[in-house]
C-alpha atoms as a PDB file:
ATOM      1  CA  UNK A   1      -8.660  -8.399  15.499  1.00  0.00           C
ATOM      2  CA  UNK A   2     -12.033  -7.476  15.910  1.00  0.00           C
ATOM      3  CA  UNK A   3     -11.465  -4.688  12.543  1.00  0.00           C
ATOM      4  CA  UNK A   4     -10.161  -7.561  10.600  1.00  0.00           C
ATOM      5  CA  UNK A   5     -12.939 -10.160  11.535  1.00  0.00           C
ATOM      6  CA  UNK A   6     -15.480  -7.360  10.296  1.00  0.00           C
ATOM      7  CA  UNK A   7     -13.795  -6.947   7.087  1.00  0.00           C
ATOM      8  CA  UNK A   8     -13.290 -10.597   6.194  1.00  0.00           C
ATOM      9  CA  UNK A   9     -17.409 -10.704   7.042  1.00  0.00           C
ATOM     10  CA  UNK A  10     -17.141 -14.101   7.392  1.00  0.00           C
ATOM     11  CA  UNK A  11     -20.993 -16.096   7.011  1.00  0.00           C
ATOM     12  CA  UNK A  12     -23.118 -15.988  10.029  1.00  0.00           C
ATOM     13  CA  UNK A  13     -22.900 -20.038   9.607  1.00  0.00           C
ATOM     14  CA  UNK A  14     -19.770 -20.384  10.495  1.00  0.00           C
ATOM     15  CA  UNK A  15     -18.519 -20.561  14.359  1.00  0.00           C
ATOM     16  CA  UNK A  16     -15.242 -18.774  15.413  1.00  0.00           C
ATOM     17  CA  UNK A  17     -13.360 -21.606  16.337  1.00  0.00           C
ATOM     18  CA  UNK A  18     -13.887 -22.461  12.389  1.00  0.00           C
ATOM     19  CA  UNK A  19     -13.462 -18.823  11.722  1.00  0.00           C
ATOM     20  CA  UNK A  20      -9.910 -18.611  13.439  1.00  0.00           C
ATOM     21  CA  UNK A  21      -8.580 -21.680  12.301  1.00  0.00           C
ATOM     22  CA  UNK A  22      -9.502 -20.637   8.204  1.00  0.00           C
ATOM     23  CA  UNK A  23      -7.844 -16.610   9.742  1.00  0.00           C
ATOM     24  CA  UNK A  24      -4.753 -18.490  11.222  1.00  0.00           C
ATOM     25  CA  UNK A  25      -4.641 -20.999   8.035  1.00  0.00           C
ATOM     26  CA  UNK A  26      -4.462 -18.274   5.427  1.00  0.00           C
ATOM     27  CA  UNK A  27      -1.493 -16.472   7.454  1.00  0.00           C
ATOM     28  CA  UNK A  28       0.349 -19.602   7.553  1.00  0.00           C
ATOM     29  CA  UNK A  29       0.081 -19.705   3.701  1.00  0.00           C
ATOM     30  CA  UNK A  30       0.850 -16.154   3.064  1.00  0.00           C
ATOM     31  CA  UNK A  31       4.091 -16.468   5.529  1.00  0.00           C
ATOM     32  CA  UNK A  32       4.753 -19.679   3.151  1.00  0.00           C
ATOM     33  CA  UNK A  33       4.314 -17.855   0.190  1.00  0.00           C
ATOM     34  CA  UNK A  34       6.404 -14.702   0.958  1.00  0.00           C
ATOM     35  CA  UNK A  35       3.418 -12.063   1.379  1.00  0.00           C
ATOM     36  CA  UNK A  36       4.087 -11.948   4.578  1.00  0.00           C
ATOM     37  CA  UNK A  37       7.227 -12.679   6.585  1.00  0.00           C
ATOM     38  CA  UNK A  38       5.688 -12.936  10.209  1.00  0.00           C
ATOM     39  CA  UNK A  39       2.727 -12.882  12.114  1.00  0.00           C
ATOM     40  CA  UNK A  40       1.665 -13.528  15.279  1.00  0.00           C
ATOM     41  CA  UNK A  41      -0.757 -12.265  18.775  1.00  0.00           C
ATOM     42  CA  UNK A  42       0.629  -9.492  21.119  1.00  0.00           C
ATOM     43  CA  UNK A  43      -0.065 -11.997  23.686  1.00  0.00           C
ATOM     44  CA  UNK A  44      -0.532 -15.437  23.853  1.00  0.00           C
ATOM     45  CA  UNK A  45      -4.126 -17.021  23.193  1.00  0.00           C
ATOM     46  CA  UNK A  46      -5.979 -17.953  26.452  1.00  0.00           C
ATOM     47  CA  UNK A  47      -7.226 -21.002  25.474  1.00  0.00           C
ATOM     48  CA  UNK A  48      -9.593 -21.487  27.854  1.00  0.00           C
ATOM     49  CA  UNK A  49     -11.573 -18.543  26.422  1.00  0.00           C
ATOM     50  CA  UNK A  50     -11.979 -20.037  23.214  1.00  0.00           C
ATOM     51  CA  UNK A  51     -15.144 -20.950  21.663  1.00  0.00           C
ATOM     52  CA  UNK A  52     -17.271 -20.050  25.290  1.00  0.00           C
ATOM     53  CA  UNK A  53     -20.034 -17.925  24.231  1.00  0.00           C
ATOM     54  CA  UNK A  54     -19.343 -14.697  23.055  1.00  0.00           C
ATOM     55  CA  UNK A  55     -15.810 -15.507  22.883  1.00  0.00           C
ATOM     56  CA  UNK A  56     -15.249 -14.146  19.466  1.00  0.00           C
ATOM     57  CA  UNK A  57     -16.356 -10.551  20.344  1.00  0.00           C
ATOM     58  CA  UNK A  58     -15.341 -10.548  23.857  1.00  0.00           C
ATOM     59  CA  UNK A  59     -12.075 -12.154  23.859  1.00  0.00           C
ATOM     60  CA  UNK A  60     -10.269 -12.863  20.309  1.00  0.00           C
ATOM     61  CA  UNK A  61     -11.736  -9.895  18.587  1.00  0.00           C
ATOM     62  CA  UNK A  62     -10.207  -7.504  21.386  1.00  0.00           C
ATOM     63  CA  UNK A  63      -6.620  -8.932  21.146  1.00  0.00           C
ATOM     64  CA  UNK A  64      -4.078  -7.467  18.749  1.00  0.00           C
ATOM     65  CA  UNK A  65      -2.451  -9.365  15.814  1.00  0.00           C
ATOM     66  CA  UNK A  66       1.085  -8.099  13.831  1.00  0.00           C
ATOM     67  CA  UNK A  67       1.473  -9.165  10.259  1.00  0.00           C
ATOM     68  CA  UNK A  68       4.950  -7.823   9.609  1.00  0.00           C
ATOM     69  CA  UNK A  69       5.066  -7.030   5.647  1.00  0.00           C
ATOM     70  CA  UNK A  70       8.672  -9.048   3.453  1.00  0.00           C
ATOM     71  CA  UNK A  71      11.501  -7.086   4.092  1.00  0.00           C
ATOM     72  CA  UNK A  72      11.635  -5.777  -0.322  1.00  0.00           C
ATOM     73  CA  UNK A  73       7.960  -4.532   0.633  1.00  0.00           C
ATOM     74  CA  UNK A  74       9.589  -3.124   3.586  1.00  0.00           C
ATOM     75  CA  UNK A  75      12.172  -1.654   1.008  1.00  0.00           C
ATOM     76  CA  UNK A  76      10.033  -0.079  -1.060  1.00  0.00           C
ATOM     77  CA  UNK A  77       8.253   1.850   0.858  1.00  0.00           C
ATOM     78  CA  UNK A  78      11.171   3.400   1.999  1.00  0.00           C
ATOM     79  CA  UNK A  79      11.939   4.500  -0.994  1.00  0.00           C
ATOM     80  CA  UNK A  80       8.466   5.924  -1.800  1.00  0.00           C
ATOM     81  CA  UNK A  81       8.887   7.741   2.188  1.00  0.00           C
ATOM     82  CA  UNK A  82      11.890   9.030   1.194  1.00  0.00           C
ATOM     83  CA  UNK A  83      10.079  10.881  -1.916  1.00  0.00           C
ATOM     84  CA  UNK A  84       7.822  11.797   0.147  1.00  0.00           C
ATOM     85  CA  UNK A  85      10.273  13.586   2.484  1.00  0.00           C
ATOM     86  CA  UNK A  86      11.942  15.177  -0.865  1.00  0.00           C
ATOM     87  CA  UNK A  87       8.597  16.534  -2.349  1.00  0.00           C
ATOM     88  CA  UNK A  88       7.983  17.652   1.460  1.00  0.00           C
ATOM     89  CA  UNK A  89      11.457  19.657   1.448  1.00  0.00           C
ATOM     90  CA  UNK A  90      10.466  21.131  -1.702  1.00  0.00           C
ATOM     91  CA  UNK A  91       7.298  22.748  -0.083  1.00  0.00           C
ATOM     92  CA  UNK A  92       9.298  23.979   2.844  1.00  0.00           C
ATOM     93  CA  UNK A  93      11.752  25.540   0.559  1.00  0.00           C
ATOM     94  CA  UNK A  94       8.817  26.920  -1.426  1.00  0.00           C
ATOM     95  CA  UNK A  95       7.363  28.456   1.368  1.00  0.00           C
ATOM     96  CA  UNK A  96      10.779  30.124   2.392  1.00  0.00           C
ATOM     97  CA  UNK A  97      10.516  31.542  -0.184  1.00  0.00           C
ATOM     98  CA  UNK A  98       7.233  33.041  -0.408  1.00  0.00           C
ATOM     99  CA  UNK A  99       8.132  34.136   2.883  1.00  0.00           C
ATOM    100  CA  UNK A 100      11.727  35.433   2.027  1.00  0.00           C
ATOM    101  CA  UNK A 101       9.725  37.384  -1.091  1.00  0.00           C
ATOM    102  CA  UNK A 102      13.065  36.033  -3.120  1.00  0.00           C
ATOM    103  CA  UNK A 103      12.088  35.393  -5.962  1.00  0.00           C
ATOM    104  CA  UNK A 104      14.385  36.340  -7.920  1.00  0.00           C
ATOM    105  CA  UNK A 105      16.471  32.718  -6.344  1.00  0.00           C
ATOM    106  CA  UNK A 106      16.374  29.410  -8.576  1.00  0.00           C
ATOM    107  CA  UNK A 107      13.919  27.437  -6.836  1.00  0.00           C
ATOM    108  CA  UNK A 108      16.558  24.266  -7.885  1.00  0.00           C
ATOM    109  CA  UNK A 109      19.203  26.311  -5.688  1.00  0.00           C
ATOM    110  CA  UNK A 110      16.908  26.534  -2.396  1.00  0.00           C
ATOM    111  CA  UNK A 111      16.159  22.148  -3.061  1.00  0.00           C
ATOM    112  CA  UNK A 112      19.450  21.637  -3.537  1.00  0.00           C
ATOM    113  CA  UNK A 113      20.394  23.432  -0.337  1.00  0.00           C
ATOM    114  CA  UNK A 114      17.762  20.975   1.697  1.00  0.00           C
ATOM    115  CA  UNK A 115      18.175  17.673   0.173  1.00  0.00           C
ATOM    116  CA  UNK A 116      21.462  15.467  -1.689  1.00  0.00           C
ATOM    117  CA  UNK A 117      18.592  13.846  -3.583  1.00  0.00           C
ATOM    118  CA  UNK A 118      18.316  13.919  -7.248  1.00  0.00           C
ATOM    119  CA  UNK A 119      14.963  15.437  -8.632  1.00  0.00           C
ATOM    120  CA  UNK A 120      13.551  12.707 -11.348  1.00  0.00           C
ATOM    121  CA  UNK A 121      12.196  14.581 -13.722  1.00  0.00           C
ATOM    122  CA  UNK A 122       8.204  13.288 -14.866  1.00  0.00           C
ATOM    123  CA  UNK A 123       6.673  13.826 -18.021  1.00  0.00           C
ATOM    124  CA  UNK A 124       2.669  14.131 -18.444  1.00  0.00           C
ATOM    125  CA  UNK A 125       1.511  10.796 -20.424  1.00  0.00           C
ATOM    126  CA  UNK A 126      -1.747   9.351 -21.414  1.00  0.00           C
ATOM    127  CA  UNK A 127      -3.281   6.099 -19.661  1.00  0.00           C
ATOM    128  CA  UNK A 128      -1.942   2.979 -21.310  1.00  0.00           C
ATOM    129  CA  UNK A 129      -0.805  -0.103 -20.126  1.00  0.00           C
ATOM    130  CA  UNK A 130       2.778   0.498 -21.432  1.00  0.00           C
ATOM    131  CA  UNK A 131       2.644   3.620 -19.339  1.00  0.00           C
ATOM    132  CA  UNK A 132       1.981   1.732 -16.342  1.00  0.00           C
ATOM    133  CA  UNK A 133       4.181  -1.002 -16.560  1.00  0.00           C
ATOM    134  CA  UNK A 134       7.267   1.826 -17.493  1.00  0.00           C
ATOM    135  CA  UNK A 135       5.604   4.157 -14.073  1.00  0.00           C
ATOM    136  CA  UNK A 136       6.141   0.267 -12.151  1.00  0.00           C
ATOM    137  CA  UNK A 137       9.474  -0.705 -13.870  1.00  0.00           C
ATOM    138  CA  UNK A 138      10.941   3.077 -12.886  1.00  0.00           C
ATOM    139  CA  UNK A 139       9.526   2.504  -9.238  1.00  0.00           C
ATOM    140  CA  UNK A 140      10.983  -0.784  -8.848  1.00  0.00           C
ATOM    141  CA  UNK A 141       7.132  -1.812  -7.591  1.00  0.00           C
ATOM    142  CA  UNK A 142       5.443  -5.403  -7.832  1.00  0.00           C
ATOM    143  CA  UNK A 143       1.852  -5.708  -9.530  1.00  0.00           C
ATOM    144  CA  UNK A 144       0.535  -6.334  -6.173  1.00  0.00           C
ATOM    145  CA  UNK A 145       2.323  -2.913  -4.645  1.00  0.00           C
ATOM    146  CA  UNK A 146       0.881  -0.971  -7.633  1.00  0.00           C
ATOM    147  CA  UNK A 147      -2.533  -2.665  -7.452  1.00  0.00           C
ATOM    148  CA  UNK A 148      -2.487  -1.453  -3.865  1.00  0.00           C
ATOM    149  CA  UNK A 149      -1.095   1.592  -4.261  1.00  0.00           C
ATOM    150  CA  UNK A 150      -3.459   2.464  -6.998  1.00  0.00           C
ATOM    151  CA  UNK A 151      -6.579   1.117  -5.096  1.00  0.00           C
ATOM    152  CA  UNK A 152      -7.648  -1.873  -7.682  1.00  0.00           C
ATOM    153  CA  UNK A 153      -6.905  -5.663  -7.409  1.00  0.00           C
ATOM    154  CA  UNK A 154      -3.404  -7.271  -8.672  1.00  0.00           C
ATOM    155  CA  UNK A 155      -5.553  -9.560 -11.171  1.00  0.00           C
ATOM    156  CA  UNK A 156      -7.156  -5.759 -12.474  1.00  0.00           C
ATOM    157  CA  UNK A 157      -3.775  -4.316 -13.048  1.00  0.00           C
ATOM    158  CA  UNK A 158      -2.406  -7.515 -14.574  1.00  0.00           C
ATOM    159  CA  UNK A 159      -5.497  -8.084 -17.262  1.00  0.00           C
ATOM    160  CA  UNK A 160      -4.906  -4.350 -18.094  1.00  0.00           C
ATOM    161  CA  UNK A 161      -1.147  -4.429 -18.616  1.00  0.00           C
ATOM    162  CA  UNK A 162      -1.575  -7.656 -20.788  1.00  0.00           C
ATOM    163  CA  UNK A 163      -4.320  -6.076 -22.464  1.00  0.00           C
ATOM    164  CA  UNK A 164      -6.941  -8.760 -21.640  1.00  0.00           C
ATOM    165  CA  UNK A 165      -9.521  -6.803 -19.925  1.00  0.00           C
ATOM    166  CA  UNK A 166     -12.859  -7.514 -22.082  1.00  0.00           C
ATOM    167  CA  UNK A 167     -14.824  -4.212 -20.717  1.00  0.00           C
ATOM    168  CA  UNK A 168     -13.082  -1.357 -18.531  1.00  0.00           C
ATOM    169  CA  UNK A 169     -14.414  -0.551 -15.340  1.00  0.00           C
ATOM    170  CA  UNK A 170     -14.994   3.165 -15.101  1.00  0.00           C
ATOM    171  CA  UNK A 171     -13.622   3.518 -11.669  1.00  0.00           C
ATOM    172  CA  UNK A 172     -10.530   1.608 -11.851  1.00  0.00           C
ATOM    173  CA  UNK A 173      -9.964   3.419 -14.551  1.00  0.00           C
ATOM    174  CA  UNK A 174     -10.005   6.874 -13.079  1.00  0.00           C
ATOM    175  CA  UNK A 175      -7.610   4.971 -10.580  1.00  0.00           C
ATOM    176  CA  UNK A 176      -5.064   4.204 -12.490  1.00  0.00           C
ATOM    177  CA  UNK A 177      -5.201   7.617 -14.295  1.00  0.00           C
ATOM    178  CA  UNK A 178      -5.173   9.285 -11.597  1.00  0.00           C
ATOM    179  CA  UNK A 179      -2.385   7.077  -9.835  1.00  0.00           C
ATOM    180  CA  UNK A 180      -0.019   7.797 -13.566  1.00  0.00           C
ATOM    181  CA  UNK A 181      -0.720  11.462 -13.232  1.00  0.00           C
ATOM    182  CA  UNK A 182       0.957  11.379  -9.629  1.00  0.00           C
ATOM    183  CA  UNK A 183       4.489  10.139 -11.134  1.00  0.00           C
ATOM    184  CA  UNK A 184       3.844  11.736 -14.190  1.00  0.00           C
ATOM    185  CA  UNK A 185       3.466  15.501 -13.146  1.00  0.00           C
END
């Protein structure tokens, strides 16, 4: 708790009774919404403890607090784990075969051999919304996934793949170039 009460930086004004209620509030709302399909304390809240002074930092901000992601989110990232696991395999057969000094094998033969996945092949493209949105269509990802995986806000992404973003910011940007060039290698 206490890493998530510093990054919310709520104002000084408010008092953490007010602070957990608005915290527990917006959970409730995400659960209700489908962002999130559970959440709840590793242990139950001593209510006693609760708004003494202190009780914020002492208690509350030293308990734990699971916020279990919806089971397609859940889905996803498998799928992007199990990419990772193929690109890993790759490496290891790689480095077999530096270490084998056979080169003269088919580096497709020695992946094959390690994984029954298939290798999608990726083409370089330029940064352009339709290049996005055909990078998050082939992923199977939702704006929100994307916006996180890329490191910008969903409302960023969305205003660039409609086209409705007035002036680019030079960082998000380099973001979502940079994010492209990963599936586009």
């Amino acid at each position: 708790m206490k890493t998530l009460i510093e990054t919310l930086d709520f104002p000084s004004s408010y008092n953490g009774v007010f602070i957990r209620e608005k915290l527990e509030k917006i959970l409730d709302e995400l659960q209700l919404d489908g962002i999130v399909a559970e959440w709840y304390y590793t242990e139950p809240i001593d209510e006693s403890k609760v708004g003494k002074r202190g009780w914020v930092k002492k208690y509350w901000g030293e308990l734990n607090l699971i916020i279990l992601p919806p089971h397609e989110t859940i889905e996803e990232n498998k799928k992007k784990i199990d990419q990772m696991e193929l690109l890993a395999q790759k490496q290891e057969a790689q480095q077999r075969l530096l270490e084998n000094n056979h080169s003269d094998v088919d580096m497709s033969e020695a992946v094959s051999k390690t994984s029954n996945s298939k290798v999608i092949p990726k083409t370089k493209q330029p940064l352009s919304p339709e290049s996005l949105a055909e990078i998050i269509d082939r992923e199977k990802l939702s704006i929100r996934g994307a916006a996180a995986e890329i490191g910008v806000s969903h409302s960023t992404l969305l205003r660039y793949l409609k086209n409705e973003m007035k002036r680019y910011n030079k960082a998000s940007m380099a973001k979502m170039k940079a994010w492209l060039e990963k599936y586009t290698e």
